[in-house]
Protein backbone atom coordinates (compact mmCIF):
# COMPACT_ATOMS: atom_id res chain seq x y z
CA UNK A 1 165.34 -118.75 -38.64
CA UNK A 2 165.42 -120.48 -41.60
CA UNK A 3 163.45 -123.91 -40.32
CA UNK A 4 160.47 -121.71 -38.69
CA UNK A 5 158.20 -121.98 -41.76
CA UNK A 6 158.32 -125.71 -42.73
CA UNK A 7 158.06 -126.06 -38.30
CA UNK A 8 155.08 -124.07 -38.20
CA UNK A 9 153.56 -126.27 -41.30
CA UNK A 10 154.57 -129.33 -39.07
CA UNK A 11 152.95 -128.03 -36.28
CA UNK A 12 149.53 -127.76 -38.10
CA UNK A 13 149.73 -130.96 -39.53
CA UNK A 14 150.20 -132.37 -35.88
CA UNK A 15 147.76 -130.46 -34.23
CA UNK A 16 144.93 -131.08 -36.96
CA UNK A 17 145.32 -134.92 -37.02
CA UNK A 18 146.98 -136.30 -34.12
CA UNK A 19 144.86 -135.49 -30.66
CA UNK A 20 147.57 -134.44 -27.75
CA UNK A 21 149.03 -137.09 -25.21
CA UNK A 22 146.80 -135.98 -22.28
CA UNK A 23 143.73 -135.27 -23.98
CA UNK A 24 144.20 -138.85 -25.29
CA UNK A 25 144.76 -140.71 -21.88
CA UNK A 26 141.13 -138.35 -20.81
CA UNK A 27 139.52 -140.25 -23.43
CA UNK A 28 140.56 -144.02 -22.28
CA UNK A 29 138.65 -142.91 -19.07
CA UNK A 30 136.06 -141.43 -20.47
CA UNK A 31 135.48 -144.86 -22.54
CA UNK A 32 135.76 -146.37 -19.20
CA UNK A 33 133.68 -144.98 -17.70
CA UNK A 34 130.69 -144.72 -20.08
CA UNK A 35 128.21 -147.64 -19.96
CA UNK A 36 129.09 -150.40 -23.28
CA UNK A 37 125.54 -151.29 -25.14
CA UNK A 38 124.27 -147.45 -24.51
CA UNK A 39 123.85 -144.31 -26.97
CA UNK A 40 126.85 -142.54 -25.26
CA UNK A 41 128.97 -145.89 -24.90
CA UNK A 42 128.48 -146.43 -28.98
CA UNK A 43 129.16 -142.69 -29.85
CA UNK A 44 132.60 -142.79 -27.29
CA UNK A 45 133.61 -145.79 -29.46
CA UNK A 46 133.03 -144.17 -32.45
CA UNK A 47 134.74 -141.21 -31.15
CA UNK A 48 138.15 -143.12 -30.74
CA UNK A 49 138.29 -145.35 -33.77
CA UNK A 50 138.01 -141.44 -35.13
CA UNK A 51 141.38 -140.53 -33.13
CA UNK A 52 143.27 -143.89 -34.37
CA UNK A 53 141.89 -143.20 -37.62
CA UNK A 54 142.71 -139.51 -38.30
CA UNK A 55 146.25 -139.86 -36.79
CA UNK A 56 147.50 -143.04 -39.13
CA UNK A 57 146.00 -141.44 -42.07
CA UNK A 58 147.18 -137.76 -41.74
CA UNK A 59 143.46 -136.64 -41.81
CA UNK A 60 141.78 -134.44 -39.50
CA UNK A 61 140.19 -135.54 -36.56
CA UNK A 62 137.14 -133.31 -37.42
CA UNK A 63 136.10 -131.27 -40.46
CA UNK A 64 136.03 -128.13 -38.67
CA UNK A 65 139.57 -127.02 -37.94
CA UNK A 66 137.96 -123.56 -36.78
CA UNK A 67 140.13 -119.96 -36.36
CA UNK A 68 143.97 -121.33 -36.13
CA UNK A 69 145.00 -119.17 -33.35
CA UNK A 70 148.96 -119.58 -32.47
CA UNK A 71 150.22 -117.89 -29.05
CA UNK A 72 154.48 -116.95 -29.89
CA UNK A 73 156.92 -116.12 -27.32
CA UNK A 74 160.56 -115.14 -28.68
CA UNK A 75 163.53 -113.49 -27.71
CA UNK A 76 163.76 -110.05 -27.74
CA UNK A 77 164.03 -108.81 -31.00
CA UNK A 78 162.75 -111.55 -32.90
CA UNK A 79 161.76 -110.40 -36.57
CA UNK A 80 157.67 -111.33 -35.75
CA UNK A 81 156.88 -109.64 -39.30
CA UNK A 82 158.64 -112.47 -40.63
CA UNK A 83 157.36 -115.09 -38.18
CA UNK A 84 153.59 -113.80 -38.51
CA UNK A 85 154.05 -114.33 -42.64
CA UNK A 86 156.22 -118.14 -42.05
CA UNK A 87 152.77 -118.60 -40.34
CA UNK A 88 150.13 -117.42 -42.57
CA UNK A 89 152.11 -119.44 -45.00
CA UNK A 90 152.13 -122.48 -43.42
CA UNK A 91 148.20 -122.21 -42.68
CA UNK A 92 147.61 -121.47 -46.48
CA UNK A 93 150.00 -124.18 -47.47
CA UNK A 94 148.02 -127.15 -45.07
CA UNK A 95 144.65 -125.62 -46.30
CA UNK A 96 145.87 -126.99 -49.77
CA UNK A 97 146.91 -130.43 -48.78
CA UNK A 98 143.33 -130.82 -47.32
CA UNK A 99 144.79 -130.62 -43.67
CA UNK A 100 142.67 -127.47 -42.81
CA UNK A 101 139.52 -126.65 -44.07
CA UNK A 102 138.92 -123.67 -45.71
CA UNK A 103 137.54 -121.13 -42.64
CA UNK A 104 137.80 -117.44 -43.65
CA UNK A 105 134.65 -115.48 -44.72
CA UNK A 106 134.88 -112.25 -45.46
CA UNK A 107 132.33 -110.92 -42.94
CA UNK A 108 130.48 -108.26 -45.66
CA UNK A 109 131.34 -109.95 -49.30
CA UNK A 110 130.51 -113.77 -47.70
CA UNK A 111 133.29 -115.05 -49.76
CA UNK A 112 135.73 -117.69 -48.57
CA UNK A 113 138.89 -116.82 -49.31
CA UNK A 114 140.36 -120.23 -49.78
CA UNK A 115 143.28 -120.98 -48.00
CA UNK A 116 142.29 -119.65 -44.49
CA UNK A 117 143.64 -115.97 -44.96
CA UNK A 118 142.24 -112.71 -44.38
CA UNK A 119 141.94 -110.16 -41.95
CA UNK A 120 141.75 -111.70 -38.84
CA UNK A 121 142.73 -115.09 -40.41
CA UNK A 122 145.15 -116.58 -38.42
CA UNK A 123 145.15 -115.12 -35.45
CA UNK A 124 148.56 -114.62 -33.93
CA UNK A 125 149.47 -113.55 -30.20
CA UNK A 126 153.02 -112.55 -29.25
CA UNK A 127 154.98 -112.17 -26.02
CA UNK A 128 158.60 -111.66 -25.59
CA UNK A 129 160.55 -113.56 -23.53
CA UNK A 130 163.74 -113.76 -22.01
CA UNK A 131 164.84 -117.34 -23.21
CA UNK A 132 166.39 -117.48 -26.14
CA UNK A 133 164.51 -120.39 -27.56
CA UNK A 134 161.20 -119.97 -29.85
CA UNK A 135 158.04 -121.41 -28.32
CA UNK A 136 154.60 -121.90 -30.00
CA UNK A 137 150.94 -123.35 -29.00
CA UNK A 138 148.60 -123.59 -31.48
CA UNK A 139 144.42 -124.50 -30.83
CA UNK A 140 142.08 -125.89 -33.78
CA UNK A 141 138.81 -124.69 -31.77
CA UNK A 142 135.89 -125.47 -33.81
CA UNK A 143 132.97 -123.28 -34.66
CA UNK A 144 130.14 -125.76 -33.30
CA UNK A 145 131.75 -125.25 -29.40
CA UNK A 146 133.00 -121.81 -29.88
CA UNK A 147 129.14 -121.11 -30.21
CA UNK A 148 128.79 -122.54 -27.12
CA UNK A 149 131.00 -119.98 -25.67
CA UNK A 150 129.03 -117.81 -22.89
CA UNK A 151 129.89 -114.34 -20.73
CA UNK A 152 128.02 -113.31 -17.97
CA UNK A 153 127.97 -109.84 -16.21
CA UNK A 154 127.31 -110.28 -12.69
CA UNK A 155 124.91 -110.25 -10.74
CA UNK A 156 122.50 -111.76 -12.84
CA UNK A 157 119.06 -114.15 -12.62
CA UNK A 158 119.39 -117.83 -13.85
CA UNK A 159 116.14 -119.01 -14.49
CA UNK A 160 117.01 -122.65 -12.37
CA UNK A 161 119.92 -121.38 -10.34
CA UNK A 162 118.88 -118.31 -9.18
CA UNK A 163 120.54 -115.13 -8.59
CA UNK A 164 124.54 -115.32 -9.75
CA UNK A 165 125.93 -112.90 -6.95
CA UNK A 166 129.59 -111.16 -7.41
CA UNK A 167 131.30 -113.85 -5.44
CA UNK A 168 132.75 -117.89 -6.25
CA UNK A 169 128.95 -119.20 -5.55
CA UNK A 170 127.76 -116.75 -8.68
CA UNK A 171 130.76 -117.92 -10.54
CA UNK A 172 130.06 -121.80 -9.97
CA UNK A 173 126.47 -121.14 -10.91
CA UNK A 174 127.07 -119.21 -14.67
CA UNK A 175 129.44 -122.09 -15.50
CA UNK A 176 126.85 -125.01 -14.66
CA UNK A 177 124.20 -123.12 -16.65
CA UNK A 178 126.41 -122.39 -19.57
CA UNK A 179 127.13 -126.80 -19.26
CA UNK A 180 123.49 -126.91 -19.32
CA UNK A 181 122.40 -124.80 -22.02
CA UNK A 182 125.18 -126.61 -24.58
CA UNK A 183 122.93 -129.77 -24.32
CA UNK A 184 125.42 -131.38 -26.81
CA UNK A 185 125.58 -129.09 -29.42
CA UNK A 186 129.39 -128.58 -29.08
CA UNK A 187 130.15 -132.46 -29.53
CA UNK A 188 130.18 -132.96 -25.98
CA UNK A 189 131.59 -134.53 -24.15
CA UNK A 190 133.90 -131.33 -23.94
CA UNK A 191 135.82 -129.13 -22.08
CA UNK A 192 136.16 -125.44 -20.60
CA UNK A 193 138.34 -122.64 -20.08
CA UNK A 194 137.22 -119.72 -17.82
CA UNK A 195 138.27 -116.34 -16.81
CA UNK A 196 136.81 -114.78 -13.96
CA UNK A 197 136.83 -110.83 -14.23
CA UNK A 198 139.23 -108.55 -16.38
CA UNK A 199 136.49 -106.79 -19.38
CA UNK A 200 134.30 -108.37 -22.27
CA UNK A 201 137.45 -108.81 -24.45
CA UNK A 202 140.41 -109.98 -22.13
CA UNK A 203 137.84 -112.09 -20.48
CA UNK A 204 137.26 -114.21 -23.83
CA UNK A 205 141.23 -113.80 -24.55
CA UNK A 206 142.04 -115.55 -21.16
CA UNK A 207 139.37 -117.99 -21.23
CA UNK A 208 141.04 -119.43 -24.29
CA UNK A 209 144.11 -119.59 -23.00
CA UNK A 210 143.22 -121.75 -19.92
CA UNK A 211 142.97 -124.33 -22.87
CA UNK A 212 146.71 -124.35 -22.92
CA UNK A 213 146.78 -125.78 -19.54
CA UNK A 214 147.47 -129.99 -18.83
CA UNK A 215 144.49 -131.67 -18.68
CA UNK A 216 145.34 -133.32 -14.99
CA UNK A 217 147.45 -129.65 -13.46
CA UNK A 218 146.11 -128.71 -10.49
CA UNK A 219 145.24 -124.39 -10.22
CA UNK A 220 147.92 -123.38 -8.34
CA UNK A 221 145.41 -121.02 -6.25
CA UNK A 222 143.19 -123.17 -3.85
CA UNK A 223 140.65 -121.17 -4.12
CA UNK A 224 139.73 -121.56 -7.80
CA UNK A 225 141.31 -125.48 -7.94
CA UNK A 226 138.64 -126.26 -5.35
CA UNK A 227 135.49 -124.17 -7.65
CA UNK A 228 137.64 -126.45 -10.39
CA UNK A 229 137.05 -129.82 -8.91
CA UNK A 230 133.36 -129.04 -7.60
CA UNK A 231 132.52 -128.16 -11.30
CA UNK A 232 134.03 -131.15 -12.59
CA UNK A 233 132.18 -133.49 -9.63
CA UNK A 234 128.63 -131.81 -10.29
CA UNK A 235 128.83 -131.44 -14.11
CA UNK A 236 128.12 -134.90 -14.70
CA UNK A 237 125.07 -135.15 -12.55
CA UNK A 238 123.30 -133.17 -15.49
CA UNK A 239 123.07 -136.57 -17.25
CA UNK A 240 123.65 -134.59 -20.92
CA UNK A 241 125.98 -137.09 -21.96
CA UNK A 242 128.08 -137.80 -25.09
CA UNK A 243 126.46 -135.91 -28.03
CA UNK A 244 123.45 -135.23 -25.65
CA UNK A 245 122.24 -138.78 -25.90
CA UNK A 246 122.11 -138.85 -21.78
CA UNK A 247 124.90 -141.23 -20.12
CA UNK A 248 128.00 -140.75 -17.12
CA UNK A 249 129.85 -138.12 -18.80
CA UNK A 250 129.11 -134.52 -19.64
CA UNK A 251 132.67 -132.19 -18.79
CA UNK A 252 136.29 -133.51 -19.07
CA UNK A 253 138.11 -130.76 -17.99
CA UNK A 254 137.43 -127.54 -16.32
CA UNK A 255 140.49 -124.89 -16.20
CA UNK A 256 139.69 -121.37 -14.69
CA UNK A 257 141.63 -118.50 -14.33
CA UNK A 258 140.93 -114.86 -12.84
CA UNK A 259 141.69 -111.51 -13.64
CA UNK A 260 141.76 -107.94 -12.27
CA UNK A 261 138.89 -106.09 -12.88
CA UNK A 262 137.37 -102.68 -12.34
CA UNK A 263 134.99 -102.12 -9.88
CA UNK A 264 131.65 -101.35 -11.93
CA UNK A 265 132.11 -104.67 -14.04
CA UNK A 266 132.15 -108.69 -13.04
CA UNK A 267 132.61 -110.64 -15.93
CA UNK A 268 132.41 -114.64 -16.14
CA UNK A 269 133.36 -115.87 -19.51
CA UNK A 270 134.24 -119.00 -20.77
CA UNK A 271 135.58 -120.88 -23.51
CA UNK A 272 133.82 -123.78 -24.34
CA UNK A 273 136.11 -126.53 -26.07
CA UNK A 274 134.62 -130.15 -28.03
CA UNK A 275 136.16 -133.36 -27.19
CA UNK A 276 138.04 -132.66 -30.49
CA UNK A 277 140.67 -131.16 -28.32
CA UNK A 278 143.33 -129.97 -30.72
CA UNK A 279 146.41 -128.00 -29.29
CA UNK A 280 150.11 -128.77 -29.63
CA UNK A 281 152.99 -127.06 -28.71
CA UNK A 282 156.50 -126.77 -30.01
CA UNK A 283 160.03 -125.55 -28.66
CA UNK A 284 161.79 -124.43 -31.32
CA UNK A 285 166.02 -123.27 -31.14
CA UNK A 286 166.29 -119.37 -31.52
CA UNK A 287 168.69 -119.54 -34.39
CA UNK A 288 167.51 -122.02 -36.89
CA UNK A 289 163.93 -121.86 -36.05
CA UNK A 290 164.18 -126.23 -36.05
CA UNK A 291 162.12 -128.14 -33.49
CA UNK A 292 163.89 -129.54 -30.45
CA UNK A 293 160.96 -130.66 -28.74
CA UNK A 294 157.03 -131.04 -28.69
CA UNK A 295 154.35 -130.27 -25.83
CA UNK A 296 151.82 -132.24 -25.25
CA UNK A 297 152.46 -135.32 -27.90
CA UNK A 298 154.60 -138.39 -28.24
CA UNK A 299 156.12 -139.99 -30.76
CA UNK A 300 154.03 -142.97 -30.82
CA UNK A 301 151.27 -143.18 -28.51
CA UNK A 302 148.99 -146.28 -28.31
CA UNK A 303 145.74 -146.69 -30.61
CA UNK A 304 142.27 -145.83 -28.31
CA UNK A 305 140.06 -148.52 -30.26
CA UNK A 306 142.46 -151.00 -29.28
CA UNK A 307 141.94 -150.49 -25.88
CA UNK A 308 138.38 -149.75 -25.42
CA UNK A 309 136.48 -150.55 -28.36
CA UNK A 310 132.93 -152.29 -28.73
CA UNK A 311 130.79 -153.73 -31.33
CA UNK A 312 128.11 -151.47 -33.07
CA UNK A 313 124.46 -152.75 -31.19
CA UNK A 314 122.99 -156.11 -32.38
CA UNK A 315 120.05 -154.71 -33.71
CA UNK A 316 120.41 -151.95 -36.32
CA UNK A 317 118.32 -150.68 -39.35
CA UNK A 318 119.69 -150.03 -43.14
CA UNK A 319 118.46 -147.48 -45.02
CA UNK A 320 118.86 -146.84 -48.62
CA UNK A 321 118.62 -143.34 -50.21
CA UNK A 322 116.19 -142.17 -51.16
CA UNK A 323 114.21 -142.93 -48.54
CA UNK A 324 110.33 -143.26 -49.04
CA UNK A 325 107.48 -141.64 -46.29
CA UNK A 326 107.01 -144.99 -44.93
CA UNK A 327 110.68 -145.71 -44.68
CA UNK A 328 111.05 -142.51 -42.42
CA UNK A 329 107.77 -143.16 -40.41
CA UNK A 330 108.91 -146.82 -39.71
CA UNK A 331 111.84 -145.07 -37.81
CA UNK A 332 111.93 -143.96 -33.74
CA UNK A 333 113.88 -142.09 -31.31
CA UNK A 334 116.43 -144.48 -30.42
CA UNK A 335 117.08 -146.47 -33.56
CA UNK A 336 120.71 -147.31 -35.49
CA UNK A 337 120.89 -146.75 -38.71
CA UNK A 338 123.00 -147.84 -41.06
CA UNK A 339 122.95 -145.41 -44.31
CA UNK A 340 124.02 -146.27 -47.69
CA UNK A 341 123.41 -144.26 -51.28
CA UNK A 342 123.14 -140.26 -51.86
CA UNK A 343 123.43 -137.75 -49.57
CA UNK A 344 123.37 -133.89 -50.10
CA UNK A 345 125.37 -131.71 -47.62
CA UNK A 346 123.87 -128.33 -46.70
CA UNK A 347 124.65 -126.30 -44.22
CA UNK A 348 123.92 -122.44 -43.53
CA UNK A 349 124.02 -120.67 -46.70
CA UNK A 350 122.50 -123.52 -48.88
CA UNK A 351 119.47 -123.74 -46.76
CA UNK A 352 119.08 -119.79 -47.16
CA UNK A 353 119.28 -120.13 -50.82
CA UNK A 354 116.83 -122.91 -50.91
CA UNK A 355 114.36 -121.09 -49.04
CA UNK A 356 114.35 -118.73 -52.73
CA UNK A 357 116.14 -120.88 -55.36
CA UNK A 358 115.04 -124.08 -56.74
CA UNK A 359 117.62 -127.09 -55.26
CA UNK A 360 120.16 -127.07 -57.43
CA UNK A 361 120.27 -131.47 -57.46
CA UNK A 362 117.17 -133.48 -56.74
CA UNK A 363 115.99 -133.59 -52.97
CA UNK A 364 113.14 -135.55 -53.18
CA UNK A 365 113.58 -138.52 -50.85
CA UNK A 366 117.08 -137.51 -50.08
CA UNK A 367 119.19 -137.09 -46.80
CA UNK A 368 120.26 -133.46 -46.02
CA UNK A 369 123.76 -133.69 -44.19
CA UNK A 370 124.67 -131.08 -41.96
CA UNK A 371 128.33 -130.61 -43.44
CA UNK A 372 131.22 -128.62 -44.22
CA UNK A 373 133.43 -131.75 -45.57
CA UNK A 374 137.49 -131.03 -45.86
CA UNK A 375 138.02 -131.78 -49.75
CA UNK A 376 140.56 -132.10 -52.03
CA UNK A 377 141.18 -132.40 -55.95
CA UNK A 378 143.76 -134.26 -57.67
CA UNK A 379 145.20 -133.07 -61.14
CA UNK A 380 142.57 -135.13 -63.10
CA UNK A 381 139.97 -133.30 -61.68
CA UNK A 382 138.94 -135.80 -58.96
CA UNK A 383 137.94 -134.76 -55.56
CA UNK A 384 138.38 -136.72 -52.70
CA UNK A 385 136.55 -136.17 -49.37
CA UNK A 386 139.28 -136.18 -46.02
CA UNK A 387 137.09 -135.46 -43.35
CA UNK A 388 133.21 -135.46 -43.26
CA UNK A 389 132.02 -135.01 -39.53
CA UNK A 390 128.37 -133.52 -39.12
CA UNK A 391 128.15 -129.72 -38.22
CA UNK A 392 125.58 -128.61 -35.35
CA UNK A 393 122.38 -128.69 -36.80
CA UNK A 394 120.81 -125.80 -34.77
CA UNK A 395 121.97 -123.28 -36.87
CA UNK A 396 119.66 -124.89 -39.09
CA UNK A 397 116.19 -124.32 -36.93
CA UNK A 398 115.19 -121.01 -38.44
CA UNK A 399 115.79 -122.73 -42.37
CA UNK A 400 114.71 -126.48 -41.97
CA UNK A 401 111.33 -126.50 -41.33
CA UNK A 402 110.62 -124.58 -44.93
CA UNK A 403 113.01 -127.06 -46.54
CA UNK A 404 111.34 -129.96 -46.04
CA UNK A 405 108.68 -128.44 -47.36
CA UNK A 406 109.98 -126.99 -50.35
CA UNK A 407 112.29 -129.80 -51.67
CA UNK A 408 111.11 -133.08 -50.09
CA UNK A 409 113.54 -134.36 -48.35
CA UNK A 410 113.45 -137.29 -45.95
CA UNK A 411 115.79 -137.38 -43.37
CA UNK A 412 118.10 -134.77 -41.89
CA UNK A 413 121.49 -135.78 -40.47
CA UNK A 414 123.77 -133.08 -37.84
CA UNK A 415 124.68 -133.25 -34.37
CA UNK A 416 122.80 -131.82 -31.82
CA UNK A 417 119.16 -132.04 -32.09
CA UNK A 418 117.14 -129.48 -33.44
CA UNK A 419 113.72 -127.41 -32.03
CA UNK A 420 110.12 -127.50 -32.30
CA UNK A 421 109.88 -126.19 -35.58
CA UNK A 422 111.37 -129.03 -36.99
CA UNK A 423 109.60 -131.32 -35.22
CA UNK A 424 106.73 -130.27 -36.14
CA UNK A 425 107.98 -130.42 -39.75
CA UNK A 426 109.05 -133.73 -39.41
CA UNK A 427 105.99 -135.02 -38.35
CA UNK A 428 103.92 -133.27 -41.13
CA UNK A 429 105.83 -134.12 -44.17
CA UNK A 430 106.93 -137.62 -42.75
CA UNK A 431 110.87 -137.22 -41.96
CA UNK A 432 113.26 -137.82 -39.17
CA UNK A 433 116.07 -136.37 -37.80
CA UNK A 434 119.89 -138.38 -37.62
CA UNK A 435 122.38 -137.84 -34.95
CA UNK A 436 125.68 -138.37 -36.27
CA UNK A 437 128.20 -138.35 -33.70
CA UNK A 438 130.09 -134.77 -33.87
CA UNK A 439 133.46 -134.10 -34.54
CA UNK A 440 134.19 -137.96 -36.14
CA UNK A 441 134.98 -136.47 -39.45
CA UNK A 442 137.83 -139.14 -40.41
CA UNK A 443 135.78 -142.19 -39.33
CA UNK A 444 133.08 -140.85 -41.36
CA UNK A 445 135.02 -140.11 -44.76
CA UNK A 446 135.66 -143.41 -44.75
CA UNK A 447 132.06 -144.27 -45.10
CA UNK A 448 132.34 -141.97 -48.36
CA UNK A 449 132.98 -143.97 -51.20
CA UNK A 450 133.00 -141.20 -54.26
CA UNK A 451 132.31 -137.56 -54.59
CA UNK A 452 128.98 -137.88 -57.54
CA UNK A 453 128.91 -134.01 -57.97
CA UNK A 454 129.24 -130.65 -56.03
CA UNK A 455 126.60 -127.64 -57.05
CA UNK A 456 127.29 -123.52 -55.77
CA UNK A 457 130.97 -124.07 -54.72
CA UNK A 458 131.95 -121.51 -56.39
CA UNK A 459 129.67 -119.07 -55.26
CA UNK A 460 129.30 -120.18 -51.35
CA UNK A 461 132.73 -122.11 -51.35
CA UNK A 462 134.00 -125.63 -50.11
CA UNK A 463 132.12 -126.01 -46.71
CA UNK A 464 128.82 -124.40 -47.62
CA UNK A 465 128.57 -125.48 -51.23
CA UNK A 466 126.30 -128.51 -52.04
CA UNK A 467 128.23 -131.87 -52.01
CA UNK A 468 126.82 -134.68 -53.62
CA UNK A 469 128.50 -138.00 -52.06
CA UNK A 470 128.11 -141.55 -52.11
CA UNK A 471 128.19 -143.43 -48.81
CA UNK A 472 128.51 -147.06 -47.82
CA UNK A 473 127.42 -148.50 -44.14
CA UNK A 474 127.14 -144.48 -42.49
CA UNK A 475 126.35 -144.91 -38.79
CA UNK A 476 123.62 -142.21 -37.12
CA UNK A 477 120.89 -142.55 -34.45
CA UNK A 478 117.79 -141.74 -34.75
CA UNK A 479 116.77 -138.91 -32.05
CA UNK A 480 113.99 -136.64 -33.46
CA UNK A 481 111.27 -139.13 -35.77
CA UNK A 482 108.20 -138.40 -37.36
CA UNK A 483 105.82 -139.32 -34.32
CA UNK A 484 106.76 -136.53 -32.37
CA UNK A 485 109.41 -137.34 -29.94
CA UNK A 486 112.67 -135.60 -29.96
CA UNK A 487 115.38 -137.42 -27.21
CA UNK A 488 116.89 -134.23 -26.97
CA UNK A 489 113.65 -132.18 -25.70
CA UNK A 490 113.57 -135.22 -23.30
CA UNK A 491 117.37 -134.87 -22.13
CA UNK A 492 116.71 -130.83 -22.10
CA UNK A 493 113.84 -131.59 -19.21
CA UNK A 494 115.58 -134.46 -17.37
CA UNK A 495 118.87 -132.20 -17.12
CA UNK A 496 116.64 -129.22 -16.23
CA UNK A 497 115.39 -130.67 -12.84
CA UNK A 498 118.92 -131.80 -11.94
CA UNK A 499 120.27 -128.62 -12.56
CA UNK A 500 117.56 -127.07 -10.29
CA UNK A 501 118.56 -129.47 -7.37
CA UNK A 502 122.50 -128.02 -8.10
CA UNK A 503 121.43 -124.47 -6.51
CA UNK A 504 122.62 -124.22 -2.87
CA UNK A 505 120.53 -123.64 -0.73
């Protein structure tokens, strides 16, 4: 098939930058739905100008472009040796062209490979089929929601549902408290895929693959269509909301499947997917490996902002870096900022090596950005940013606390929220916390106006190295300030006592 590598590369351009058909037309309602002049209603907006954004530029729709994983079904005796290395190709070849970001760690060393190789790195499932045309999904599942992910073993204790028996009631119940312990930190408003049954492995497998499903199907069982539409009806009485913030909307799509299992183990596991929905599909002929048709995406589907867009709120604060005490004690929970100046990005391994090293640029004052950008250098040397979304800061918790501290730092921009230890640190040195709104990555390169300097890249490479950049008019809300409130302790306790009242009796 002498077309299946440059299809493949095609398909990962697609699926990284232009959001599928039906995923797309979920959005328009979920704009619709969610109240203009709110938190949730701003960060929805945001959200789609993202989509338009990342699909007329060729950019990604968010910086994290996760663990490629491509499910193949062939013809009998199809050469899959060759197809598995057309595809690792492909995957290295978009990592260079800034399309993917470079994912693979080797799990001992900590290196990063580069171009998104390694063992594991791409994972590739195959099935044989009897048609004699070549068909391929591929999912860009982010790391923020796949540690979201959950598995139960039932029975088990909830601590507001109470006990999960082995039965559809006990299924219904892990799902709403895996919704409720997320609390936003997978760039909700998001989806899930579950698999009832089957063993720890399979279950996770299966899970995944209920992502492949349309967006409006209906299960084909009537059992599991009706658990389906009672998780989708109650899942928004949580009141989590877009990013957390609180508001309408809290699931988009719930797909569950079931498996076989054995009789000492029942497993409920499910795959927890950001709004950042990225799967495509392509049909390729048998001989040439060319693509005769596309799943889930048209040729030229209507811009979101168009339709639904609103105006950032009337009142909103500027802030220039480096900020000063006062300027972060003049902020509070519920502000709009606008930021312009430095920022540093620093994610997991740069805030364990400034726990012991000095900072390797000067922190005092600054913004720490919760970031793995998607970069790219041109042949003089120049690096560009192509997608700068915020990462989910509560990776950060056990770090950020002794940060401040250490280097003096201001303000702290993720998604998410963070826990009491940074609260507490926040108040004490006089900082706050940002909520950038996950998953926006090409909306919020284009607040980046230059790349000043990049420290440790070599060492902790492109997403955890230290990226110096220059921003113009960056959008965030303030949720966690130096006064001690924290909007998403306040959302964790509202959605607490709703998701008490969801038990049945």
């Amino acid at each position: 098939m002498k077309d299946f590598a440059s299809s493949m590369l095609q398909l990962v351009i697609e699926t990284s930058t232009n959001l599928p058909d039906d995923i797309r037309e979920v959005t328009r309602r979920w704009r619709e739905r969610e109240l203009s002049g709110t938190l949730s209603g701003l960060a929805v907006d945001i959200i789609t100008r993202n989509i338009d954004r990342a699909r007329s530029e060729r950019v990604p729709i968010c910086q994290d472009t996760g663990m490629p994983t491509f499910w193949v079904r062939c013809p009998r005796g199809s050469d899959q040796e060759q197809m598995a290395a057309d595809i690792r190709d492909a995957v290295a070849t978009a990592t260079r062209m800034g399309v993917l970001r470079p994912n693979s760690v080797d799990s001992v060393t900590g290196r990063n490979s580069g171009v998104n190789l390694g063992p594991g790195t791409p994972v590739i499932h195959f099935e044989q089929h009897p048609s004699d045309q070549v068909e391929v999904m591929l999912l860009l599942k982010g790391g923020g929601c796949e540690n979201q992910s959950a598995q139960y073993s039932l029975p088990c204790s909830l601590p507001e549902l109470g006990r999960a028996d082995r039965d559809i009631e006990g299924v219904y119940r892990c799902i709403m408290d895996a919704l409720h312990k997320a609390q936003g930190h997978g760039c909700s408003a998001g989806f899930i895929g579950v698999c009832i049954g089957s063993d720890r492995a399979e279950g996770y497998a299966e899970a995944k693959r209920q992502l492949l499903r349309h967006a409006d199907d209906t299960n084909p069982d009537p059992t599991l269509a009706e658990l389906e539409r009672r998780v989708m009806d109650t899942a928004d009485r949580l009141g989590i909301g877009t990013m957390g913030f609180g508001g309408k909307i809290t699931l988009l799509g719930c797909k569950i499947g079931a498996l076989n299992r054995v009789p000492a183990s029942f497993f409920v596991t499910i795959a927890y997917n950001c709004w950042a929905y990225r799967r495509l599909g392509v049909i390729l002929d048998g001989a040439s490996g060319s693509i005769t048709s596309w799943v889930f995406r048209a040729d030229s589907p209507p811009d979101l902002a168009s339709q639904v867009s609103q105006a950032l709120p009337e009142r909103i604060k500027t802030l220039q870096t480096p900020l000063s005490e006062a300027d972060a004690r003049s902020l509070h929970v519920g502000d709009t900022v606008l930021v312009s100046g430095l920022v540093h990005t620093g994610r997991d391994a740069m805030h364990k090596y400034l726990l012991t090293h000095a900072a390797p640029a000067d922190l005092n004052g600054a913004l720490i950005y919760h970031c793995g950008p998607v970069v790219i250098r041109d042949d003089q040397g120049r690096w560009s940013v192509k997608a700068a979304g915020p990462t989910t800061s509560i990776r950060e918790e056990p770090y950020q606390a002794d940060v401040l501290r250490r280097v003096g730092a201001r303000a702290v921009c993720g998604n998410g929220g963070m826990g009491a230890q940074t609260l507490a640190a926040l108040q004490e040195v006089g900082a706050v916390y940002l909520n950038a709104i996950g998953g926006a990555a090409a909306y919020y390169a284009d607040c980046v106006r230059s790349v000043e300097g990049v420290y440790l890249l070599d060492e902790l490479g492109v997403p955890e190295a230290m990226w110096e950049l220059r921003v113009e008019g960056f959008p965030a809300i303030v949720t966690m300030d130096s006064h001690g409130q924290s909007l998403h302790q306040r959302i964790l306790e509202e959605s607490r006592e709703r998701l008490h009242s969801l038990a049945a009796p």
